[in-house]
Structures are given as structure tokens and as C-alpha cells.
N, C-alpha and C. Protein backbone atom coordinates (compact mmCIF):
# COMPACT_ATOMS: atom_id res chain seq x y z
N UNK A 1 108.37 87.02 49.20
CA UNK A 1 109.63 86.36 49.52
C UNK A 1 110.28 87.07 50.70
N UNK A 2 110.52 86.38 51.64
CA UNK A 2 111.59 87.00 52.70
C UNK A 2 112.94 87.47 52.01
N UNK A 3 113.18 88.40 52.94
CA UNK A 3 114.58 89.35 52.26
C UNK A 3 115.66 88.43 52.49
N UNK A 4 115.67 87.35 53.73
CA UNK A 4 117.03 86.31 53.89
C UNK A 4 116.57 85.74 52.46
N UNK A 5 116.18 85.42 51.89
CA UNK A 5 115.41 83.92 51.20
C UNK A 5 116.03 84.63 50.03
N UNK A 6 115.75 86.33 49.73
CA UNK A 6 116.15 86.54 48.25
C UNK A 6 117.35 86.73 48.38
N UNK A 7 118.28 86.77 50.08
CA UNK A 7 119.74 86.85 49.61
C UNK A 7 120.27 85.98 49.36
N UNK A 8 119.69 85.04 49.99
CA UNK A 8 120.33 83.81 49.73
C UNK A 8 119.86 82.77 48.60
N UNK A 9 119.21 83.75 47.88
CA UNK A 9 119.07 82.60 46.61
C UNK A 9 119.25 83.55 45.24
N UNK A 10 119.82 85.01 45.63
CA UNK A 10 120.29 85.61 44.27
C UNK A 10 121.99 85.23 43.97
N UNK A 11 121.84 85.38 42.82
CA UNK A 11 123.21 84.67 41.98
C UNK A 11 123.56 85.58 41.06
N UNK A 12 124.63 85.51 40.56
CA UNK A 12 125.17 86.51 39.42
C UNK A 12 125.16 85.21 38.44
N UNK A 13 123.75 85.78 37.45
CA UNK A 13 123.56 84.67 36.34
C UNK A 13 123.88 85.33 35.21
N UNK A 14 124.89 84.27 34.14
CA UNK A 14 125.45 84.99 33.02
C UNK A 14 124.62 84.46 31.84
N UNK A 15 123.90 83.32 32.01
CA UNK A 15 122.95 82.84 31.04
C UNK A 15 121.38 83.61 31.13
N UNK A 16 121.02 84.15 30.27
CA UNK A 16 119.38 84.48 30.64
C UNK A 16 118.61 83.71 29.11
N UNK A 17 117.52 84.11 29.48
CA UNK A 17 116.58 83.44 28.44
C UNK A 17 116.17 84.60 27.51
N UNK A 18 117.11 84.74 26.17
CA UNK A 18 116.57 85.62 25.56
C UNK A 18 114.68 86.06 24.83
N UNK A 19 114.12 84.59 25.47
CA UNK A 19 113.09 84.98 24.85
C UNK A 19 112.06 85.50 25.82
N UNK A 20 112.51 85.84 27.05
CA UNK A 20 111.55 86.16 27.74
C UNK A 20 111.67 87.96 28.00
N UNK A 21 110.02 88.35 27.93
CA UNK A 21 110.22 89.77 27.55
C UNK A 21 109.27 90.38 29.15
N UNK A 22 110.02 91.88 29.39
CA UNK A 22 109.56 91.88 30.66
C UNK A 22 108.97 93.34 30.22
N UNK A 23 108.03 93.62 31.07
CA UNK A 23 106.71 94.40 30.65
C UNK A 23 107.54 96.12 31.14
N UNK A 24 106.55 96.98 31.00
CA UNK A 24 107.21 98.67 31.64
C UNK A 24 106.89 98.56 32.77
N UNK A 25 105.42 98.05 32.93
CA UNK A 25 105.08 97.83 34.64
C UNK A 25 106.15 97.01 35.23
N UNK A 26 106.75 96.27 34.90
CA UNK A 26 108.07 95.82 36.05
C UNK A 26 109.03 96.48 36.31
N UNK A 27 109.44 96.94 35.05
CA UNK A 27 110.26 97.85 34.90
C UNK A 27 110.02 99.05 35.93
N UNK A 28 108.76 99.31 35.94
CA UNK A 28 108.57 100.59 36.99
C UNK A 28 108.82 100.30 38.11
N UNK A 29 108.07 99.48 38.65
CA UNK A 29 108.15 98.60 39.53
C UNK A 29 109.27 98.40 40.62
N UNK A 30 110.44 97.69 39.67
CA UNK A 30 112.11 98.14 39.96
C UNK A 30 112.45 99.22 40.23
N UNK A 31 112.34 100.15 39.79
CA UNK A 31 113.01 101.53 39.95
C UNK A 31 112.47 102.28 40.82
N UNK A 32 110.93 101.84 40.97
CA UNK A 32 110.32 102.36 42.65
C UNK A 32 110.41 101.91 43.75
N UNK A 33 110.78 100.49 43.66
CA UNK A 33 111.64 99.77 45.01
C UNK A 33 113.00 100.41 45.14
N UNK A 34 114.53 100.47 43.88
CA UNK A 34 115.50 101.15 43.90
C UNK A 34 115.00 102.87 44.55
N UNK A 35 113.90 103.16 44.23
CA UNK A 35 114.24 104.66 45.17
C UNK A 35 113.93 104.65 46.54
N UNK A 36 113.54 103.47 46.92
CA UNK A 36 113.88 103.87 48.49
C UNK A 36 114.73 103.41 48.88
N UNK A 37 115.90 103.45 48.83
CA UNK A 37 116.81 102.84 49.09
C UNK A 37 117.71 104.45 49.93
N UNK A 38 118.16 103.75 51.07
CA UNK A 38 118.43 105.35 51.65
C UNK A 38 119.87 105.65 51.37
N UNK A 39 119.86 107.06 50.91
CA UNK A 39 120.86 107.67 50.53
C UNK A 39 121.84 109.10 51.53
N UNK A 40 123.03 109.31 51.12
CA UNK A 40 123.35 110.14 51.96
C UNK A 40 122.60 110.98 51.73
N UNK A 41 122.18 112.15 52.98
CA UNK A 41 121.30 113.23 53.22
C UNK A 41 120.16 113.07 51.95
N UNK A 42 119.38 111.87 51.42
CA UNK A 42 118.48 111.87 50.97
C UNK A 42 118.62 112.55 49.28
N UNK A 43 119.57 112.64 48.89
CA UNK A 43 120.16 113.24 47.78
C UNK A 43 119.91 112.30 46.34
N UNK A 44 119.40 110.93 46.70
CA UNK A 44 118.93 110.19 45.77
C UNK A 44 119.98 110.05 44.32
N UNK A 45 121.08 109.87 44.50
CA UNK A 45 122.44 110.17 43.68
C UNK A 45 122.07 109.29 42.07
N UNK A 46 121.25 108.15 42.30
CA UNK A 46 121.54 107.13 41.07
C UNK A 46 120.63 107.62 40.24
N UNK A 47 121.01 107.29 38.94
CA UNK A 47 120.15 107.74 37.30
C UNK A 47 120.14 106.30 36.75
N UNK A 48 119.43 105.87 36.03
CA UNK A 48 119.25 104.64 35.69
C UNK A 48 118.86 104.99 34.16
N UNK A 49 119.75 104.56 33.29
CA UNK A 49 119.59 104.34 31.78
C UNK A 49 119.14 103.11 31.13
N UNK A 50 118.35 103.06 30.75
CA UNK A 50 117.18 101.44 30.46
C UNK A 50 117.84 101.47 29.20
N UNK A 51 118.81 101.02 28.59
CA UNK A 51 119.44 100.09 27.10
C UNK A 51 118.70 99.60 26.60
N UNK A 52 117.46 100.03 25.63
CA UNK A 52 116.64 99.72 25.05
C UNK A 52 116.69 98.88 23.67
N UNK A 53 117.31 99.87 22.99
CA UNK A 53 117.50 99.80 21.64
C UNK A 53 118.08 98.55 20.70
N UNK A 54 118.16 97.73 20.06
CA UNK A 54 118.79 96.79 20.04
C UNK A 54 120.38 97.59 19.79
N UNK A 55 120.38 98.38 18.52
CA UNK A 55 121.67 98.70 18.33
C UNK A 55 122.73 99.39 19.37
N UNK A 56 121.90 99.76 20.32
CA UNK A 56 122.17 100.10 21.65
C UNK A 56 122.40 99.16 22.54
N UNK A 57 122.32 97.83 22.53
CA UNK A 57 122.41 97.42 23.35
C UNK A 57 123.86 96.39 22.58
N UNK A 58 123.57 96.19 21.15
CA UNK A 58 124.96 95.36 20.85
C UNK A 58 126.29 96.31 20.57
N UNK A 59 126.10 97.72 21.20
CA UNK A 59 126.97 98.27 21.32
C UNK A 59 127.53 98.20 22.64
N UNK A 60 126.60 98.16 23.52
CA UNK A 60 126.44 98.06 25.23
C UNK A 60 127.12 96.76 25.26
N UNK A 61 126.70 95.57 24.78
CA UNK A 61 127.60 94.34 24.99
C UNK A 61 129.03 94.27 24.24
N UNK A 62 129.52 95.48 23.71
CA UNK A 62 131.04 95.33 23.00
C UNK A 62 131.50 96.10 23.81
N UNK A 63 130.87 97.38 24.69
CA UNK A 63 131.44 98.05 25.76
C UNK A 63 131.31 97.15 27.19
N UNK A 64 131.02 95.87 27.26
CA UNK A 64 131.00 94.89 28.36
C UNK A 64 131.67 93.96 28.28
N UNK A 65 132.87 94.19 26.88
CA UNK A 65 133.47 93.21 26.99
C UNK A 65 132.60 91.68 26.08
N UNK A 66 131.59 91.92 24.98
CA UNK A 66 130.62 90.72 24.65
C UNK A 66 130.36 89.94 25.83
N UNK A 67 129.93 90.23 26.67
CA UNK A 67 129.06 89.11 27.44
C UNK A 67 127.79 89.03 27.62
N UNK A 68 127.48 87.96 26.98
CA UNK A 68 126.37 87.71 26.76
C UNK A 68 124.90 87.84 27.53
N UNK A 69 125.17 88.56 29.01
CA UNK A 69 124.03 89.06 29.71
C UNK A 69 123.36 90.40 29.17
N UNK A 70 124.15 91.25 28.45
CA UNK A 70 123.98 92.39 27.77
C UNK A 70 122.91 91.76 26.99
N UNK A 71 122.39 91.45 25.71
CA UNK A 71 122.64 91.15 24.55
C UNK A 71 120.74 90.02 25.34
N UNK A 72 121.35 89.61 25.75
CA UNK A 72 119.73 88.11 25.55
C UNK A 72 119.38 88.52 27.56
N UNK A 73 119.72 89.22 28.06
CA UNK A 73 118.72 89.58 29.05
C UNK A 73 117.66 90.70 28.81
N UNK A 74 116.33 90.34 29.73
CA UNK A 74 115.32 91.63 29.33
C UNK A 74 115.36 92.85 29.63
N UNK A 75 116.48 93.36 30.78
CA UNK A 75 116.19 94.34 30.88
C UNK A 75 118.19 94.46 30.95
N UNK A 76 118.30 95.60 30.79
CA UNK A 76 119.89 95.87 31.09
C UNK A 76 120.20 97.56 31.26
N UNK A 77 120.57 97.84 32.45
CA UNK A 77 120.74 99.21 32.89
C UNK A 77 122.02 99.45 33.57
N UNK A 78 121.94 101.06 33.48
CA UNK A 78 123.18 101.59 33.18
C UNK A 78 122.99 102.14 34.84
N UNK A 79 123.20 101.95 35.65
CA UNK A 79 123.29 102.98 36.93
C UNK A 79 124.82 104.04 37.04
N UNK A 80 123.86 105.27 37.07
CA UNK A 80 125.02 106.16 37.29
C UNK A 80 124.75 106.91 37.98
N UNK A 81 125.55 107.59 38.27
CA UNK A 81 125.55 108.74 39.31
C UNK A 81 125.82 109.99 38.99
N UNK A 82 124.73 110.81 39.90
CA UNK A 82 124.94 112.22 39.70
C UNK A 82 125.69 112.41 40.64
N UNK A 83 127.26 113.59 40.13
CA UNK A 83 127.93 113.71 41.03
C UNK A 83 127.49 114.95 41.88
N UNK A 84 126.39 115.95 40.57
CA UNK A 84 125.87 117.06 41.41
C UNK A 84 124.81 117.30 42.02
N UNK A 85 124.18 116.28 41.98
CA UNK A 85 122.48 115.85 42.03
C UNK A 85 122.38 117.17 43.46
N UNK A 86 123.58 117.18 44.30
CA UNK A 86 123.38 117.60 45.67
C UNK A 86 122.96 119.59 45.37
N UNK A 87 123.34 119.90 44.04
CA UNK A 87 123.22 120.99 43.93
C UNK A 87 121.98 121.66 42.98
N UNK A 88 121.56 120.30 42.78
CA UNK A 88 120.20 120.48 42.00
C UNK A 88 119.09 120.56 42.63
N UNK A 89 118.48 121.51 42.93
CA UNK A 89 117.48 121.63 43.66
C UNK A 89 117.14 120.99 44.77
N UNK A 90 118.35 121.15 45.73
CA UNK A 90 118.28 120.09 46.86
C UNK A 90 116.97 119.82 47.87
N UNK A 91 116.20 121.46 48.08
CA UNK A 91 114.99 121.79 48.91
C UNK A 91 113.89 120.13 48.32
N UNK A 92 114.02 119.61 47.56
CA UNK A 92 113.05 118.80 47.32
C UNK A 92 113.13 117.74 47.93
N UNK A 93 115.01 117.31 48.29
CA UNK A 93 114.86 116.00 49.06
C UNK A 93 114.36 115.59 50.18
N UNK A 94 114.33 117.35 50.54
CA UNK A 94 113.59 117.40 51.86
C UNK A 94 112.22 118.27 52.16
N UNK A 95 111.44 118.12 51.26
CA UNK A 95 110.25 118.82 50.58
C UNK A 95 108.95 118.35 51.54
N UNK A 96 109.25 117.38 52.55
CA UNK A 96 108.41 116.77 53.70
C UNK A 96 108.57 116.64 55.02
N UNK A 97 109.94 117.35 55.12
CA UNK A 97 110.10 117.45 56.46
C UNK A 97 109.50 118.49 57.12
N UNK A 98 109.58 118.53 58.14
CA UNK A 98 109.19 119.97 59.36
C UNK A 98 110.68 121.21 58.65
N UNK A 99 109.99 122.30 58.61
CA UNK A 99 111.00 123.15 58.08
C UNK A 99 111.94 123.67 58.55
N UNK A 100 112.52 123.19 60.10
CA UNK A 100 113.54 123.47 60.58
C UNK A 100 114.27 122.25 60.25
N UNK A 101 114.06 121.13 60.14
CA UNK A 101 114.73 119.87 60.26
C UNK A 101 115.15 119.84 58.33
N UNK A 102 114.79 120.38 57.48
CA UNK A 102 115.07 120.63 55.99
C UNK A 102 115.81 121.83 56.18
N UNK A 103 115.69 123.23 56.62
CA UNK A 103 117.06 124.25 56.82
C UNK A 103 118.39 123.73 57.10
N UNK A 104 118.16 122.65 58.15
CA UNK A 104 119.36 122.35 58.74
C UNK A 104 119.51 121.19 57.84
N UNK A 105 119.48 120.57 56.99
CA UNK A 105 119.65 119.42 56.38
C UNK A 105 120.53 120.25 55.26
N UNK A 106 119.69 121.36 54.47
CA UNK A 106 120.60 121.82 53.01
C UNK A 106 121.35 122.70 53.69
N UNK A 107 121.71 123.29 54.85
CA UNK A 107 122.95 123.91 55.13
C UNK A 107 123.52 122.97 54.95
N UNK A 108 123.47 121.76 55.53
CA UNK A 108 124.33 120.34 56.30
C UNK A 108 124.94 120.01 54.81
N UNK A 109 124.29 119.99 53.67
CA UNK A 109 124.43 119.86 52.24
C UNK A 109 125.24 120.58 51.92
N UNK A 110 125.12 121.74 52.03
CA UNK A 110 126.22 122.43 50.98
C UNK A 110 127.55 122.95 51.73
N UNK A 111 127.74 122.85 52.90
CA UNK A 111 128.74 122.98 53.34
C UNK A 111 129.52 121.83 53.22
N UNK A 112 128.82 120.27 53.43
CA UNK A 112 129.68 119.28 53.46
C UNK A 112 130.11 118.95 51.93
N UNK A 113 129.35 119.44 51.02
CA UNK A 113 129.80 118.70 49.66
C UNK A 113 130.48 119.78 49.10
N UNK A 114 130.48 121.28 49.28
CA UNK A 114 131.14 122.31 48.50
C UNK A 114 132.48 122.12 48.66
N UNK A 115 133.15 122.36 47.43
CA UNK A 115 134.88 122.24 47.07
C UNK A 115 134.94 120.69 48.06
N UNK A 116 134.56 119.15 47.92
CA UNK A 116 134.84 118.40 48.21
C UNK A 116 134.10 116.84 47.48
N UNK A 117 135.24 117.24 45.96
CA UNK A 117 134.97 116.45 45.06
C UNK A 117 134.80 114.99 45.40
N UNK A 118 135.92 114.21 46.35
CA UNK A 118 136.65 113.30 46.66
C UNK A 118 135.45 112.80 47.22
N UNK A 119 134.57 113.47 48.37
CA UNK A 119 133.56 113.27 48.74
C UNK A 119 132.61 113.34 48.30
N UNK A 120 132.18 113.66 47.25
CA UNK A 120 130.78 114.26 46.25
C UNK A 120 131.16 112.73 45.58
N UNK A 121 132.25 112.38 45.12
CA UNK A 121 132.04 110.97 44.00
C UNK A 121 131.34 109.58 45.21
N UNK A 122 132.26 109.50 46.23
CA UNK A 122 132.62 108.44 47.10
C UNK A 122 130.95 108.50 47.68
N UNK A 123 129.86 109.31 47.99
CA UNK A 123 129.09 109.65 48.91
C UNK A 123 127.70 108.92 47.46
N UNK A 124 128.22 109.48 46.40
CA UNK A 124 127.49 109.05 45.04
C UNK A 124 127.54 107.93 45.04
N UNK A 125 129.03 107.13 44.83
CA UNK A 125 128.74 106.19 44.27
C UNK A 125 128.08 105.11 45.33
N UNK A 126 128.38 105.13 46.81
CA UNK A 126 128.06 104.00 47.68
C UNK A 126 126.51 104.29 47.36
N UNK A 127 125.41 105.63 47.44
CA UNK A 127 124.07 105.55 47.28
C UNK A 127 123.99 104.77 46.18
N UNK A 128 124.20 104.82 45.27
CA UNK A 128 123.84 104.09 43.65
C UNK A 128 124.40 102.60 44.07
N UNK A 129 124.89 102.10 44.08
CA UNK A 129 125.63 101.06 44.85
C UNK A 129 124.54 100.08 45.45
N UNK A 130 123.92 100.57 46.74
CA UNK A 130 123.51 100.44 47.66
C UNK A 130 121.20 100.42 46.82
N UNK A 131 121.22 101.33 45.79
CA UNK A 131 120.34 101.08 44.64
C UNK A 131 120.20 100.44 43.78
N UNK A 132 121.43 99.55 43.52
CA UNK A 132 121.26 98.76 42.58
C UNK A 132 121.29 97.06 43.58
N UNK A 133 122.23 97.38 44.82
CA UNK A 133 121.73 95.84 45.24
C UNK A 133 120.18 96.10 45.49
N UNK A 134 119.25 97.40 45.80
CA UNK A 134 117.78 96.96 46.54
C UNK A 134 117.05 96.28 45.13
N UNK A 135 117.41 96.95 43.88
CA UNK A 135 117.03 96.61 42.64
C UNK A 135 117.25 95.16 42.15
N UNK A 136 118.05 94.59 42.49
CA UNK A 136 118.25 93.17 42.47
C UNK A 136 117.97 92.48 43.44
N UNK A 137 117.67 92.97 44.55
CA UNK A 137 116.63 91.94 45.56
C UNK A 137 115.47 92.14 45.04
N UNK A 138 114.54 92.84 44.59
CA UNK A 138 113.52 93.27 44.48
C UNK A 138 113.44 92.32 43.19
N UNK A 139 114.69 92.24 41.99
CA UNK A 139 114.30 91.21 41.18
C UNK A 139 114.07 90.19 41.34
N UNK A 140 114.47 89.59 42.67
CA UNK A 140 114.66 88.60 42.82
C UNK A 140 113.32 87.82 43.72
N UNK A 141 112.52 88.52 44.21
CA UNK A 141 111.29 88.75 44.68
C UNK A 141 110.26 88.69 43.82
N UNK A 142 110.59 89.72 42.47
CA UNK A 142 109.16 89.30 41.65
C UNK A 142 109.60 87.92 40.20
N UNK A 143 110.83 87.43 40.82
CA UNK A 143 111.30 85.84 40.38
C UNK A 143 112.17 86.30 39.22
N UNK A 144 112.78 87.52 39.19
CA UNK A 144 114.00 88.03 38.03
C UNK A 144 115.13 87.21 38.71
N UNK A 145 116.31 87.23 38.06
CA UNK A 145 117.29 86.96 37.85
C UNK A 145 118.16 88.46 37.74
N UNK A 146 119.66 88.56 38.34
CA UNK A 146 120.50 89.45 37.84
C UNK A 146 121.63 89.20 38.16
N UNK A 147 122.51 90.03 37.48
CA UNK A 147 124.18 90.06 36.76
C UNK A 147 124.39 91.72 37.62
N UNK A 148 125.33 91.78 37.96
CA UNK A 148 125.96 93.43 38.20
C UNK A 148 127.36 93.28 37.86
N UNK A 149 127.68 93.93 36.69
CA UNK A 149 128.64 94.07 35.55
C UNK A 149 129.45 95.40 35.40
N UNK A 150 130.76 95.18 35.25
CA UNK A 150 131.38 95.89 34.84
C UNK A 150 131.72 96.54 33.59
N UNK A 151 132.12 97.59 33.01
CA UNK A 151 132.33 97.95 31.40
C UNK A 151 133.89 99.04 31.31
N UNK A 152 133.85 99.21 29.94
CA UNK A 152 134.52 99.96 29.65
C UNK A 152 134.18 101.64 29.88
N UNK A 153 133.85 102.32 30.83
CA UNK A 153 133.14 103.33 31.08
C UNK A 153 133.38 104.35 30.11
N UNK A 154 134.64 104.48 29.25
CA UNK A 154 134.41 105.60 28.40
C UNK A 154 133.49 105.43 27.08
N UNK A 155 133.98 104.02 26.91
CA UNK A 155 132.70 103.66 25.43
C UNK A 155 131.64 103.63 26.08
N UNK A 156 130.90 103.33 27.72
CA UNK A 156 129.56 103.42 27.56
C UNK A 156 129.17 104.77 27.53
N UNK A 157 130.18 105.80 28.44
CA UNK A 157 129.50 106.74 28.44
C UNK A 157 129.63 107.71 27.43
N UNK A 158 130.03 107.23 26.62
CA UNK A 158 129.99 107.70 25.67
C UNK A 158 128.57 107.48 24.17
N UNK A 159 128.52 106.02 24.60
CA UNK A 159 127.18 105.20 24.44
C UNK A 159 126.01 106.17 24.72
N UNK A 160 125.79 106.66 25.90
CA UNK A 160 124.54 107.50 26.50
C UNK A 160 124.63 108.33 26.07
N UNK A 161 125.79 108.83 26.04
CA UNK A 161 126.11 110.90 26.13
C UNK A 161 125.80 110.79 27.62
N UNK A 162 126.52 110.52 28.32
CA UNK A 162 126.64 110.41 29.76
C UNK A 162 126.95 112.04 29.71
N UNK A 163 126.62 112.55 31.13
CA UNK A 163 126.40 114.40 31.10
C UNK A 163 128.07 114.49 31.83
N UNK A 164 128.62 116.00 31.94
CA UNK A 164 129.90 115.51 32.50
C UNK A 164 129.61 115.25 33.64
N UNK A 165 128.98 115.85 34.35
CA UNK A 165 128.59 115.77 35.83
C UNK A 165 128.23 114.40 36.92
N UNK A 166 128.21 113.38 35.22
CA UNK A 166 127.65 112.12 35.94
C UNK A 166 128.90 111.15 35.55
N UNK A 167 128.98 109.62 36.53
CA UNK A 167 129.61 108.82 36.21
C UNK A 167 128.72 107.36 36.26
N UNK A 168 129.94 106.44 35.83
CA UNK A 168 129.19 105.01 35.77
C UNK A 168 129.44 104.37 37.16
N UNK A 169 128.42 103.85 37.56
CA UNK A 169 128.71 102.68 38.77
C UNK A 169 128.14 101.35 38.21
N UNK A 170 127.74 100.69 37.10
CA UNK A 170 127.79 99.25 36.93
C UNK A 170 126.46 99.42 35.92
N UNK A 171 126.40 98.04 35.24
CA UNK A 171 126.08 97.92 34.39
C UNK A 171 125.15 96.84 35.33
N UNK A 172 123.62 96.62 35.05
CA UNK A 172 122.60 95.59 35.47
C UNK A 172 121.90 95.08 34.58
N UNK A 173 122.00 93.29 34.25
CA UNK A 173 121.50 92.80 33.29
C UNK A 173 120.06 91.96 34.04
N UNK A 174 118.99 91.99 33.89
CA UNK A 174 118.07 91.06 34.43
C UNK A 174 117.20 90.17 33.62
N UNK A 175 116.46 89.24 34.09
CA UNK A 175 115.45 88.65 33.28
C UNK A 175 115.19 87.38 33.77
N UNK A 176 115.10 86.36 33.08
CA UNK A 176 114.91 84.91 33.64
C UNK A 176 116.51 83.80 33.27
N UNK A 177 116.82 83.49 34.20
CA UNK A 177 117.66 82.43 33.94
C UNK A 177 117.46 81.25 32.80
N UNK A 178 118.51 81.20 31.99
CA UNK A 178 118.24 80.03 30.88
C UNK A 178 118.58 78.79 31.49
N UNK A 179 119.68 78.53 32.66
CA UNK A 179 120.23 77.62 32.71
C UNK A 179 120.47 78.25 34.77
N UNK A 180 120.33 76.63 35.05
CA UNK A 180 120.84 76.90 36.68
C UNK A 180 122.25 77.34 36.47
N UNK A 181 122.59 78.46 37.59
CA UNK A 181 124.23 78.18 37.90
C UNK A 181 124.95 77.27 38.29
N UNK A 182 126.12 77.42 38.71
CA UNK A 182 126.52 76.38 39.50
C UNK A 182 126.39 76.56 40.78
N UNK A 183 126.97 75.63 41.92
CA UNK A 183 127.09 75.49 42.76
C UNK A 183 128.13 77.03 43.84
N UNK A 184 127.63 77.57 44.49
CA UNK A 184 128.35 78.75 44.72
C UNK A 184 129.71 78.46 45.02
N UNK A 185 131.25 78.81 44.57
CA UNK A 185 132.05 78.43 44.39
C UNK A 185 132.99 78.08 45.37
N UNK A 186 132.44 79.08 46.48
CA UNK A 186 133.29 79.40 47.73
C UNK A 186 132.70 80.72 48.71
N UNK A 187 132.41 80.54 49.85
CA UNK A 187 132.30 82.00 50.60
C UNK A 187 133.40 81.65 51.66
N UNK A 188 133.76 82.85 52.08
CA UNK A 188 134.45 83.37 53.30
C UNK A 188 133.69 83.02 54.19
N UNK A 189 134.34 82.83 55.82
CA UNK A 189 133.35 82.52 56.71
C UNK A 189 133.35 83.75 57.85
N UNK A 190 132.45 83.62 58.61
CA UNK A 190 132.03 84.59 59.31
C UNK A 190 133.52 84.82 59.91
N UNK A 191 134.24 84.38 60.41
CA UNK A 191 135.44 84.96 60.75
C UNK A 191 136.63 85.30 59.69
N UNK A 192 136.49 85.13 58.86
CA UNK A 192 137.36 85.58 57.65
C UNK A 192 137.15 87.27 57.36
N UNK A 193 135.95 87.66 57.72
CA UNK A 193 135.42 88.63 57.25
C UNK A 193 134.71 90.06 58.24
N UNK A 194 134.93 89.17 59.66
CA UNK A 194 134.38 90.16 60.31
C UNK A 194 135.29 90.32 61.85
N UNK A 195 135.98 91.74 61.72
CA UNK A 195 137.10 92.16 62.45
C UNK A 195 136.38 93.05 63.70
N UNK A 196 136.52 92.47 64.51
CA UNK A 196 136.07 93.27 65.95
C UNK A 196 136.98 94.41 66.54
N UNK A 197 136.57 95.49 66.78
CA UNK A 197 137.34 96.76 67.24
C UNK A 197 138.96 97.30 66.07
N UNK A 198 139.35 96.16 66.14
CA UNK A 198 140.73 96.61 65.34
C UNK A 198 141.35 95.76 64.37
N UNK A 199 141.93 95.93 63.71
CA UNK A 199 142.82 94.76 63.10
C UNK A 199 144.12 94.46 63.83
């Protein structure tokens, strides 16, 4: 599938087909397209929690508010972010570069993220962000369907045992559509939305 073709034909679908079951190989699949997805200084920020369980997951749909993408889609994940990922063994993100161009990368690391929380969340969450739309094109390519959902973040993360270090950036429900959507409701047009030099 062309990448215009899957933008323009992914939808935020709230109906899925609970009976359709999606394999680990897709599952992998997803999450190895989501890691290339480029991140600040290569720091790879997003964690992905696969909601397996049933009782886990009709807990997951009372922390979503019951909506029903939780609950009858095949796959449903938790993307979060490490806020310290940058201090975890950073030498690996750059474990292939030429070794002057990796020196200067984890200086570049720990000077810019040390004592600069504000920036450690904001730098997290756009990578994870930016991982979960490649993850939903990519569904949408091997003919998934997806939802990117909001929750109550203390009941989910509380749900996981989320670590303190990490937070939530959205909840992803996928699988096969039960029912077409509708008609897209409304977009902005290219000038509504795109401001040249200044406002």
C-alpha cells in the first residue's frame, strides 16, 4: 500500500470485529515497523504494553471510559513513555555509529536532558507519539484497522504497575472493522491550517 493511500484511508474506528483474532507474528511485526520511527537523539522513548488478559483488558475498558474498542478489538496497547530511557544505557542508541559521531551524541544527551524535566517529558512524549501514528499506518497496510484513545491515566497506570519513571501517551485499539464508518465529518483546509512565516 502506498503511504498517501494508508493516510488517506485510516479512520479512527470504534466498531471492531470481536471475532477476529490476530496472530504474535503481527503483533511483532507492528512493533518492528513502530521502532523505526525516528526519535529525538535516537533514544527510542516508547514502551508498548500488549493488554492481553481478558480481566485486564475489561479493566482497561472501565479505565477508557467503556468503550467498546478496548474490549472486542484484537489487539489493544498501552504506549508509554520512558521518561528516563535517555539515562539507561544510552551508548546503545548509538552502538553503530563511527565513535566520534556516538561521543558527541551522549555528551549531546546528557547535557541536554540533565535537570530538564519539562524537556525529558515533551521530547518523550512527541517520540512515542510519532510511534504510535507509524504503528497505525503500518496497520493499516497489513489491512488492520485503529482507534488512538484516551484514558484515565491513573487507573491505567495503575492497571500495569506503570514504573514511576514512565508515563501514558494513549491507549491503541486495532483489528478489523465490524462496520464502515461514516463519512469523514469535516477537515480543515489547507489554508485553515497552514501559517507562513508568522501569524
Amino acid at each position: 500500500m502506498k503511504v498517501s493511500d494508508a493516510i488517506r484511508n485510516r479512520r479512527s474506528i470504534n466498531l471492531f470485529d470481536p471475532a477476529y483474532k490476530i496472530s504474535d507474528a503481527q503483533v511483532h511485526e507492528l512493533i518492528e515497523a513502530a521502532n523505526l520511527t525516528p526519535s529525538a537523539f535516537n533514544i527510542q522513548h516508547w514502551r508498548f504494553v500488549w493488554l492481553r488478559d481478558a480481566a485486564v483488558l475489561k479493566q482497561a475498558g472501565e479505565a477508557t471510559w467503556f468503550q467498546p474498542q478496548v474490549t472486542d478489538a484484537s489487539l489493544v496497547l498501552l504506549v508509554c513513555l520512558d521518561l528516563k530511557a535517555w539515562q539507561k544505557a544510552p551508548e546503545r542508541y548509538w552502538a553503530n555509529a563511527p565513535q566520534d559521531v556516538a561521543t558527541h551524541m551522549l555528551d549531546n544527551i546528557l547535557r541536554i536532558y540533565d535537570n530538564n524535566p519539562l524537556l525529558e517529558r515533551d521530547e518523550a512524549m512527541r517520540s512515542a507519539s510519532m510511534a504510535a501514528m507509524t504503528l497505525m499506518l503500518k496497520a493499516q497496510d497489513m489491512g488492520l484497522e485503529s482507534c488512538a484513545m484516551a484514558c484515565d491515566e491513573r487507573r491505567m497506570a495503575a492497571l500495569v504497575n506503570l514504573p514511576r519513571d514512565h508515563a501514558i501517551c494513549m491507549v491503541l485499539a486495532l483489528g478489523k472493522r465490524f462496520k464502515d464508518p461514516y463519512p469523514r465529518p469535516g477537515l480543515l483546509s489547507v489554508e485553515d491550517v497552514l501559517v507562513t512565516d508568522s501569524f
